[in-house]
N, C-alpha and C. Protein backbone atom coordinates (compact mmCIF):
# COMPACT_ATOMS: atom_id res chain seq x y z
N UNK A 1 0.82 -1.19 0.00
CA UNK A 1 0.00 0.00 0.00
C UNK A 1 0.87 1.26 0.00
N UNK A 2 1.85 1.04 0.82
CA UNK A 2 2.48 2.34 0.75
C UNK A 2 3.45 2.54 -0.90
N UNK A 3 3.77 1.70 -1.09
CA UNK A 3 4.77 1.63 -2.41
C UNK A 3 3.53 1.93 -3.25
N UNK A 4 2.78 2.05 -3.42
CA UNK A 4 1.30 2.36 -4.36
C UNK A 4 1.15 4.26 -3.86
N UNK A 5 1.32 4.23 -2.98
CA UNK A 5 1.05 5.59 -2.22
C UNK A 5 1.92 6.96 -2.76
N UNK A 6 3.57 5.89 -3.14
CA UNK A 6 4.27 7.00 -2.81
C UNK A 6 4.66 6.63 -4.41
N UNK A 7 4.27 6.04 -5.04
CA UNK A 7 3.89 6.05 -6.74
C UNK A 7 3.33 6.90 -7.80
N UNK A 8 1.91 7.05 -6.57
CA UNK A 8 0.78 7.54 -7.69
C UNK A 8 1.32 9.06 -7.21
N UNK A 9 2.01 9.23 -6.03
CA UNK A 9 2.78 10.88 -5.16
C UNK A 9 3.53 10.82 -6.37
N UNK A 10 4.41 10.43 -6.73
CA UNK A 10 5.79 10.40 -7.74
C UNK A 10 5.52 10.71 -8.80
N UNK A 11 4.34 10.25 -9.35
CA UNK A 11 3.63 10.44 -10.92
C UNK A 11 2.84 12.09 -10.76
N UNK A 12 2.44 12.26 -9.68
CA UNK A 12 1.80 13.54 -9.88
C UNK A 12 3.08 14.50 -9.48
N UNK A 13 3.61 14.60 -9.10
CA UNK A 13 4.86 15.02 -8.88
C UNK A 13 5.36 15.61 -10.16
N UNK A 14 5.73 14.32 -11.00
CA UNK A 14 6.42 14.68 -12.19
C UNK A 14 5.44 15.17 -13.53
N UNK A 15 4.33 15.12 -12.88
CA UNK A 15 3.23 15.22 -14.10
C UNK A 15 3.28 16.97 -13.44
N UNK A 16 3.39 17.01 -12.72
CA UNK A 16 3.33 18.87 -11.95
C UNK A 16 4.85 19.39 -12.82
N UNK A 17 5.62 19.25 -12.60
CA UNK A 17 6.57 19.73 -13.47
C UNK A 17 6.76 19.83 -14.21
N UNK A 18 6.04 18.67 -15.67
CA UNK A 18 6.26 18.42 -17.02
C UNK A 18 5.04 19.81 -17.33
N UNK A 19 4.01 19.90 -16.85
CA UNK A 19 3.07 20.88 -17.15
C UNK A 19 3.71 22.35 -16.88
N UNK A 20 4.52 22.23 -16.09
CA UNK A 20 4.62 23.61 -15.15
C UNK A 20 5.06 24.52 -16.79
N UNK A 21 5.93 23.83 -17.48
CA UNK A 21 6.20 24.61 -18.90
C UNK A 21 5.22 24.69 -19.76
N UNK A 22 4.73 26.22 -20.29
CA UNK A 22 4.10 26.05 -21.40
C UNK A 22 4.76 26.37 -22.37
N UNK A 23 4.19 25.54 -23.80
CA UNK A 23 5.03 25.95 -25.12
C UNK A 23 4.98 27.22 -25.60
N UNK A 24 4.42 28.46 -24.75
CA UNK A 24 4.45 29.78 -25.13
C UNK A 24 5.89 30.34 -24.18
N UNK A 25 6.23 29.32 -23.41
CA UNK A 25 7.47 30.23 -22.73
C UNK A 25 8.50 29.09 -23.53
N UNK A 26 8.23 27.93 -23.82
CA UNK A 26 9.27 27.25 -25.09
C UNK A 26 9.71 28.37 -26.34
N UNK A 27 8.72 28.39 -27.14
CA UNK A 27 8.90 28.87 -28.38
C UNK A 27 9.26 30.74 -27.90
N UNK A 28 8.88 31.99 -26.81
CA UNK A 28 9.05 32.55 -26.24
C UNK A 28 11.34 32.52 -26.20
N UNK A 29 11.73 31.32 -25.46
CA UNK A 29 13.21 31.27 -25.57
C UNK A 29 13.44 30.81 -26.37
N UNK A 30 13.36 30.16 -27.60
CA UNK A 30 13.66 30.49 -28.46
C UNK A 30 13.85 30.96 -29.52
N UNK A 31 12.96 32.30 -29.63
CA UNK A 31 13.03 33.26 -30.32
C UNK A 31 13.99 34.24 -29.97
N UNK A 32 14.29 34.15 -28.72
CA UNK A 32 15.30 34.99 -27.70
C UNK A 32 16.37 34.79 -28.61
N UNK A 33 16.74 33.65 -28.41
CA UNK A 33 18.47 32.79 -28.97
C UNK A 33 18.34 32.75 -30.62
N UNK A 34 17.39 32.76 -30.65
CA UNK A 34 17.29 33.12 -32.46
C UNK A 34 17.69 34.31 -33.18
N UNK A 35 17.36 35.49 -32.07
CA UNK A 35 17.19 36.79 -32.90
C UNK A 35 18.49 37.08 -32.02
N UNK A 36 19.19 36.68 -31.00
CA UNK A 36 20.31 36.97 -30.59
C UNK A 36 21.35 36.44 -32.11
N UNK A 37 21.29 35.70 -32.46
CA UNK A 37 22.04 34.83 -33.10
C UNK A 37 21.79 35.24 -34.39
N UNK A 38 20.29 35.85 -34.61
CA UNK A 38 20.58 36.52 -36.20
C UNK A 38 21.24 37.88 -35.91
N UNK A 39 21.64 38.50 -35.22
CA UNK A 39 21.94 40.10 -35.07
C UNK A 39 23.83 39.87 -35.15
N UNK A 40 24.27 38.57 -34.76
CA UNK A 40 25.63 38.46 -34.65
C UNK A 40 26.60 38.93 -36.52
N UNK A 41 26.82 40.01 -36.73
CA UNK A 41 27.34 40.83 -37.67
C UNK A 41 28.35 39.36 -38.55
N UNK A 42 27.59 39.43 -39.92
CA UNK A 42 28.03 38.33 -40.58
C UNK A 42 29.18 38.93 -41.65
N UNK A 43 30.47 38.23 -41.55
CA UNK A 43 31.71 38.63 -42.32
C UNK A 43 31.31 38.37 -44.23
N UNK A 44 31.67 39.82 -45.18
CA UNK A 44 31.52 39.63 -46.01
C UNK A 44 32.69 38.91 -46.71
N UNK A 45 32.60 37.80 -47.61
CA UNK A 45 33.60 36.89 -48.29
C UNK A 45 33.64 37.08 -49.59
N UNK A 46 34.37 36.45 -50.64
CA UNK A 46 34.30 36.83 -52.14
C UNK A 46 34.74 35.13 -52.73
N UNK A 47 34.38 35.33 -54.08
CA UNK A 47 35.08 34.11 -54.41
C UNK A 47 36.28 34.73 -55.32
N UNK A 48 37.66 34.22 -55.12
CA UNK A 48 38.73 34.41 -55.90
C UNK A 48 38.70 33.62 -57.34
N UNK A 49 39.39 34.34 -58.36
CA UNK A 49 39.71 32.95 -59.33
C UNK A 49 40.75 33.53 -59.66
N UNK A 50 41.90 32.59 -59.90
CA UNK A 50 43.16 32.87 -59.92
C UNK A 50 43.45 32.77 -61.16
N UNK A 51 44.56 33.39 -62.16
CA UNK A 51 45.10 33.63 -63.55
C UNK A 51 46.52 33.67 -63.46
N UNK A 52 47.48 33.51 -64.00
CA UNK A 52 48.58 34.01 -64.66
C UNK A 52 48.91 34.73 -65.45
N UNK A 53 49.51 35.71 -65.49
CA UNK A 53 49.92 37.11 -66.39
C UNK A 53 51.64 36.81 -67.09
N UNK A 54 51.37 36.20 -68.44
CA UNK A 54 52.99 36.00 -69.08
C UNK A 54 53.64 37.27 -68.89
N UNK A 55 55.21 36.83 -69.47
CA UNK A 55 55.89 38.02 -69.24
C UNK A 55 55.60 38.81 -70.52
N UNK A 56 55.25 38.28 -71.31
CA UNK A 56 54.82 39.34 -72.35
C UNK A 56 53.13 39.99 -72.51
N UNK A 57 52.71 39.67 -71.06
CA UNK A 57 51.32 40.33 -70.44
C UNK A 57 50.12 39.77 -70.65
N UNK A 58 50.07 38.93 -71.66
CA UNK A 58 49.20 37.90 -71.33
C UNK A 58 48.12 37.21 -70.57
N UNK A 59 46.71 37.27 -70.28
CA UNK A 59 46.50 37.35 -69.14
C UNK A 59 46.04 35.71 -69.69
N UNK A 60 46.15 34.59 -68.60
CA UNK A 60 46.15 32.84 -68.66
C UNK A 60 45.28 32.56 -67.92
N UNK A 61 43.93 32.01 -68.65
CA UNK A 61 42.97 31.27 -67.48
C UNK A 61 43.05 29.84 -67.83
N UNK A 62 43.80 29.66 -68.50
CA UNK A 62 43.51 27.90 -68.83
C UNK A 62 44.61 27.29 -68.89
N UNK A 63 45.08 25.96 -68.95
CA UNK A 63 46.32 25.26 -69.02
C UNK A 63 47.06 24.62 -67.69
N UNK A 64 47.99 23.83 -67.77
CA UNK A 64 48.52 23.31 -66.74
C UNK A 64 50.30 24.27 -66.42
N UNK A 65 49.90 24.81 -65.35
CA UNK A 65 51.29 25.19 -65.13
C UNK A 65 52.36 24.58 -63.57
N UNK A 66 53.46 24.96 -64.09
CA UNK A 66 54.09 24.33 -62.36
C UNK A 66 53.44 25.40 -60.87
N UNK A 67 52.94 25.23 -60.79
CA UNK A 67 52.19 26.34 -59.30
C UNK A 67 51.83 25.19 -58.05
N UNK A 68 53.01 25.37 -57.20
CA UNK A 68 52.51 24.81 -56.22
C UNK A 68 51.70 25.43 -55.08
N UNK A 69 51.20 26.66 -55.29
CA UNK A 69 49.71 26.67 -54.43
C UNK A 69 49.69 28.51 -54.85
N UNK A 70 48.41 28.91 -55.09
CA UNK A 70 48.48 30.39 -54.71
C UNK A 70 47.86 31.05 -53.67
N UNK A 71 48.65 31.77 -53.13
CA UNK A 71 48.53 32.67 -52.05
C UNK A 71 47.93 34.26 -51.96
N UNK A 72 47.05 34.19 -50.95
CA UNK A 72 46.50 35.67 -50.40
C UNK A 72 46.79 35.86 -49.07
N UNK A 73 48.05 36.92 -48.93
CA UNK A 73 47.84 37.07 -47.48
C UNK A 73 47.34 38.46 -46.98
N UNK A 74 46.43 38.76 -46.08
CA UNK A 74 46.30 39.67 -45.69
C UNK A 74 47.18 40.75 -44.88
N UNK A 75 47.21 41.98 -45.23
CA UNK A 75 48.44 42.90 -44.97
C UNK A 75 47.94 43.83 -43.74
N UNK A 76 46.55 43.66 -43.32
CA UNK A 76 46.65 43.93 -41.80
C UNK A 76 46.49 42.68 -41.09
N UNK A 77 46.65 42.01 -40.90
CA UNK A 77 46.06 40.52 -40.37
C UNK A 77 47.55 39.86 -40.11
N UNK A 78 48.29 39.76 -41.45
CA UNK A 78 48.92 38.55 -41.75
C UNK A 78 48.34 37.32 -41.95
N UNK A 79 47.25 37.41 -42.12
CA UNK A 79 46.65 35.97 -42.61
C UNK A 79 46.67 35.35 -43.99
N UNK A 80 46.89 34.42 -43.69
CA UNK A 80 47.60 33.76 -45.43
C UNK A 80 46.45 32.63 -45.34
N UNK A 81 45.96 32.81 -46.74
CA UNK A 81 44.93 31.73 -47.38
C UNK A 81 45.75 31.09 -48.43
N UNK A 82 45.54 29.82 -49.06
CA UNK A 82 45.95 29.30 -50.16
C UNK A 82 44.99 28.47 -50.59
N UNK A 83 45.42 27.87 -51.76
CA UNK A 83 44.72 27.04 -52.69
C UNK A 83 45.69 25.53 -52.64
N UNK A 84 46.19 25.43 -51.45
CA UNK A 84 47.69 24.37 -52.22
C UNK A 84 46.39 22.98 -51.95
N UNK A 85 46.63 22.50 -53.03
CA UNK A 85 46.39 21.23 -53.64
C UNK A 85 47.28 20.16 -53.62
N UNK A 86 48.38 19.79 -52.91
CA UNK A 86 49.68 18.79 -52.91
C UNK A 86 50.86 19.49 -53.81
N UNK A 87 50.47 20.58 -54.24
CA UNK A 87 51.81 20.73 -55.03
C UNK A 87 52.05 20.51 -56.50
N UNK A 88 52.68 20.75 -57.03
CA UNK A 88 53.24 20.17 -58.56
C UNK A 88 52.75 20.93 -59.47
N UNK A 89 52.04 20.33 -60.66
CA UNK A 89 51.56 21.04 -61.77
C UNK A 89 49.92 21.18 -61.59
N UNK A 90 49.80 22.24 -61.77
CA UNK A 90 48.24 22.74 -61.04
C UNK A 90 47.61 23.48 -62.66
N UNK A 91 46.26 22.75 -62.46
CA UNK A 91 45.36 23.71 -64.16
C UNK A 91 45.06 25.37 -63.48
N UNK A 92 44.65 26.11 -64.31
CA UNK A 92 44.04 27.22 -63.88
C UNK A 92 42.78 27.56 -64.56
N UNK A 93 42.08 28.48 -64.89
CA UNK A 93 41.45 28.75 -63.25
C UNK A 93 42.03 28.09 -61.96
N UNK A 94 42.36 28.60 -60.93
CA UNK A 94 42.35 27.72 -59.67
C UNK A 94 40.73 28.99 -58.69
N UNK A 95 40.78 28.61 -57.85
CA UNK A 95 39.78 29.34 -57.11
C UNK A 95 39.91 29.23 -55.31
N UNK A 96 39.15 29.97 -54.74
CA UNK A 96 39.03 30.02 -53.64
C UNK A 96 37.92 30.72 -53.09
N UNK A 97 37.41 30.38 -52.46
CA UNK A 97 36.08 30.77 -51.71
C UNK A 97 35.83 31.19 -50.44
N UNK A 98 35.54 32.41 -49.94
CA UNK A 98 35.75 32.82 -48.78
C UNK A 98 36.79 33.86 -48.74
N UNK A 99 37.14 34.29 -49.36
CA UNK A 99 37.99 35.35 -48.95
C UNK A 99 37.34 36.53 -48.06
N UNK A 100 37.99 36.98 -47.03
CA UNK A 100 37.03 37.97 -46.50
C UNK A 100 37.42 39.30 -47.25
N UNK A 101 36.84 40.45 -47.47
CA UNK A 101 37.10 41.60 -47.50
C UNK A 101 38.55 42.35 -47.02
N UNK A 102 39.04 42.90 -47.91
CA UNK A 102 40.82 43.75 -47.31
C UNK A 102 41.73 44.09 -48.27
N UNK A 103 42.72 44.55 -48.13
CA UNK A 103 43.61 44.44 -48.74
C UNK A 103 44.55 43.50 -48.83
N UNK A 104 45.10 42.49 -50.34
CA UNK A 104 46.09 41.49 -50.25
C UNK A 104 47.18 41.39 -50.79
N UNK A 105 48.14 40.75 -50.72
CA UNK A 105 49.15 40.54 -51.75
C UNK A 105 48.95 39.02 -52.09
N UNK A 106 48.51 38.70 -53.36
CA UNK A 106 48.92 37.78 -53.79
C UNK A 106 49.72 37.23 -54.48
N UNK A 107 49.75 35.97 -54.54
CA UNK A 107 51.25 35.33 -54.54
C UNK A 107 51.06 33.76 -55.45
N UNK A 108 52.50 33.27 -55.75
CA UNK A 108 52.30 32.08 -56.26
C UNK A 108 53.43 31.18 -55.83
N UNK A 109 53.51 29.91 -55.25
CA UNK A 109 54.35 29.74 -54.78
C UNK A 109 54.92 28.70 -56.45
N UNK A 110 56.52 27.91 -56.30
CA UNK A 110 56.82 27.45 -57.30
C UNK A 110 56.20 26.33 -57.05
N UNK A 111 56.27 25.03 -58.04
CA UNK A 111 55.58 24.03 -57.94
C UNK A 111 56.69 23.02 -58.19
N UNK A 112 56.45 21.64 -57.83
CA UNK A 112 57.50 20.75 -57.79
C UNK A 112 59.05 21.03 -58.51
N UNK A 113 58.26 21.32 -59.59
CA UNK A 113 59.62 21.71 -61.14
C UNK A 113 60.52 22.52 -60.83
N UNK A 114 59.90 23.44 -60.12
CA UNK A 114 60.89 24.94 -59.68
C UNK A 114 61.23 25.60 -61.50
N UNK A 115 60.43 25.24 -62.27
CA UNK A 115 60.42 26.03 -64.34
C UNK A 115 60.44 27.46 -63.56
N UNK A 116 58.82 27.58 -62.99
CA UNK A 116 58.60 29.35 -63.07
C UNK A 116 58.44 30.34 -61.82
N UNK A 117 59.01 30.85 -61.87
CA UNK A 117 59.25 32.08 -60.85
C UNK A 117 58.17 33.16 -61.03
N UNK A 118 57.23 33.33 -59.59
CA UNK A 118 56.07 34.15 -60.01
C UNK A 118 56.09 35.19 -58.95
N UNK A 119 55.50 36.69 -59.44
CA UNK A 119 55.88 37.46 -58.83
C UNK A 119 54.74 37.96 -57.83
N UNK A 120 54.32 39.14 -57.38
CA UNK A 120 53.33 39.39 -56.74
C UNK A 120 51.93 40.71 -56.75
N UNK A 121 51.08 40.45 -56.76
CA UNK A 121 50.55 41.65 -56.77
C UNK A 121 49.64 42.25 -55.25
N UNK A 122 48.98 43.75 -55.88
CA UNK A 122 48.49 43.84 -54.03
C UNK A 122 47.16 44.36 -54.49
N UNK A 123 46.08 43.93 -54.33
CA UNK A 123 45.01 44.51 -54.40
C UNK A 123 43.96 44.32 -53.26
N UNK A 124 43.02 44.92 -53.27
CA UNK A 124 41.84 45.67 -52.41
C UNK A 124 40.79 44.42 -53.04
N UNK A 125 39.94 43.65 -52.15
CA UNK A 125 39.31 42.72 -52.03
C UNK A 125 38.28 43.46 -51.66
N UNK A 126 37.37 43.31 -52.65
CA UNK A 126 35.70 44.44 -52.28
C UNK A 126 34.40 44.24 -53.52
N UNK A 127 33.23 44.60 -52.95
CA UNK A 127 32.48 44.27 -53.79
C UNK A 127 32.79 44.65 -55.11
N UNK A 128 33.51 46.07 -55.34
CA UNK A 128 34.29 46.73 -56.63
C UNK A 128 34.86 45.68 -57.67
N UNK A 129 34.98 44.90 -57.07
CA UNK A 129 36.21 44.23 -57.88
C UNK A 129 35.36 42.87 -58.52
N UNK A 130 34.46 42.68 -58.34
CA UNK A 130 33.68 41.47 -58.27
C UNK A 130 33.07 41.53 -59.92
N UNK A 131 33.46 40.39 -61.13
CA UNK A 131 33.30 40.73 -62.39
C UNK A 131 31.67 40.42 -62.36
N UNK A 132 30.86 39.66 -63.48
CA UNK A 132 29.70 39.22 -63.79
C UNK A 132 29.74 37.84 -63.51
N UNK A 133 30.89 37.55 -63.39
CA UNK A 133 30.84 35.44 -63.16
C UNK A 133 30.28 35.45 -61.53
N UNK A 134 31.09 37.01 -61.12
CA UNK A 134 30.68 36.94 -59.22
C UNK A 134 32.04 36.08 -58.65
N UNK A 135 32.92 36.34 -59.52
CA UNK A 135 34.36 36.16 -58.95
C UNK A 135 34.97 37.53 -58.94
N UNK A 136 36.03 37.74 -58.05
CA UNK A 136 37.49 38.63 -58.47
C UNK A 136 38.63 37.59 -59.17
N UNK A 137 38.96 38.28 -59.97
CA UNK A 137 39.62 37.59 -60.71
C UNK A 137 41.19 38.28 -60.51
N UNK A 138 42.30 37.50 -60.10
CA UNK A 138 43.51 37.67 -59.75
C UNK A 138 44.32 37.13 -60.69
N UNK A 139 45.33 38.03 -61.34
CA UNK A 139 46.39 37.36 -62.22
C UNK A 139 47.98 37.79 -61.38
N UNK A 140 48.36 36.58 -61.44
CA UNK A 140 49.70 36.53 -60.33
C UNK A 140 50.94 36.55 -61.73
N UNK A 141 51.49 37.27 -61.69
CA UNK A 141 52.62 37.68 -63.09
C UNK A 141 54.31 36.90 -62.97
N UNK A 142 54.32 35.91 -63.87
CA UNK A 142 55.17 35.09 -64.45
C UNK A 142 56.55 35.95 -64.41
N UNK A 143 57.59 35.96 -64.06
CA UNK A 143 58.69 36.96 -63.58
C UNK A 143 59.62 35.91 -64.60
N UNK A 144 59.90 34.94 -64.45
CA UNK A 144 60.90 33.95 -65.10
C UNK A 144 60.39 32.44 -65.35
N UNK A 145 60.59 31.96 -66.10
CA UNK A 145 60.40 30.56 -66.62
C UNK A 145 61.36 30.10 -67.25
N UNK A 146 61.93 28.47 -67.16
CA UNK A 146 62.60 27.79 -68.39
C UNK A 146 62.13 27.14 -69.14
């Protein structure tokens, strides 16, 4: 009798608590944490596409060259993004996604072969720059090759 007693106590007990919430103070917090969480200031990004510029000015979106990775580093930051893929002979277009907004120098590093020596440029990463594909398009300039 008593184990029956202190049962049907236990069930109303927990049936008092499960009620005590209504789904207007549920949905209530989380609208809280929702609209906290939409107001958190979202970083603008770009998509890169990378080119080569011959030495006779050329601007290269296609073909296989020695590029073992290209580089954006940021010049207040110091933050360096790349594209490295393992190295070696890389096609172009190459791309990258996410770049945030700034000023960069980009870069090309050599690729297995060590053929071509690439030089650097510095540009301003901004909606300005953004063609009709909805890339910026970066050409990193060929300094020496064999």
């Amino acid at each position: 009798m008593k184990k029956s007693i202190f049962t049907v106590s236990a069930c109303i007990g927990l049936l008092a608590v499960v009620t005590s919430f209504s789904p207007n103070e549920i949905v209530e917090n989380s609208k809280k944490r929702s609209e906290i969480a939409d107001t958190t200031p979202q970083t603008q990004t770009y998509k890169i596409r990378y080119g080569l510029l011959s030495k006779n000015g050329a601007k290269i979106l296609s073909g296989n060259y020695d590029v073992g990775s290209f580089l954006a580093e940021n010049m207040v930051t110091g933050e360096v993004y790349d594209t490295y893929y393992s190295g070696g002979f890389q096609s172009v277009p190459q791309y990258y996604d996410g770049l945030p907004a700034g000023t960069y120098t980009f870069s090309a590093m050599q690729g297995q072969g060590g053929w071509v020596g690439y030089g650097t440029v510095v540009a301003t990463v901004s909606d300005a720059q953004v063609d009709s594909d909805g890339y910026i398009t970066v050409y990193i300039p060929i300094i020496w090759e064999e």
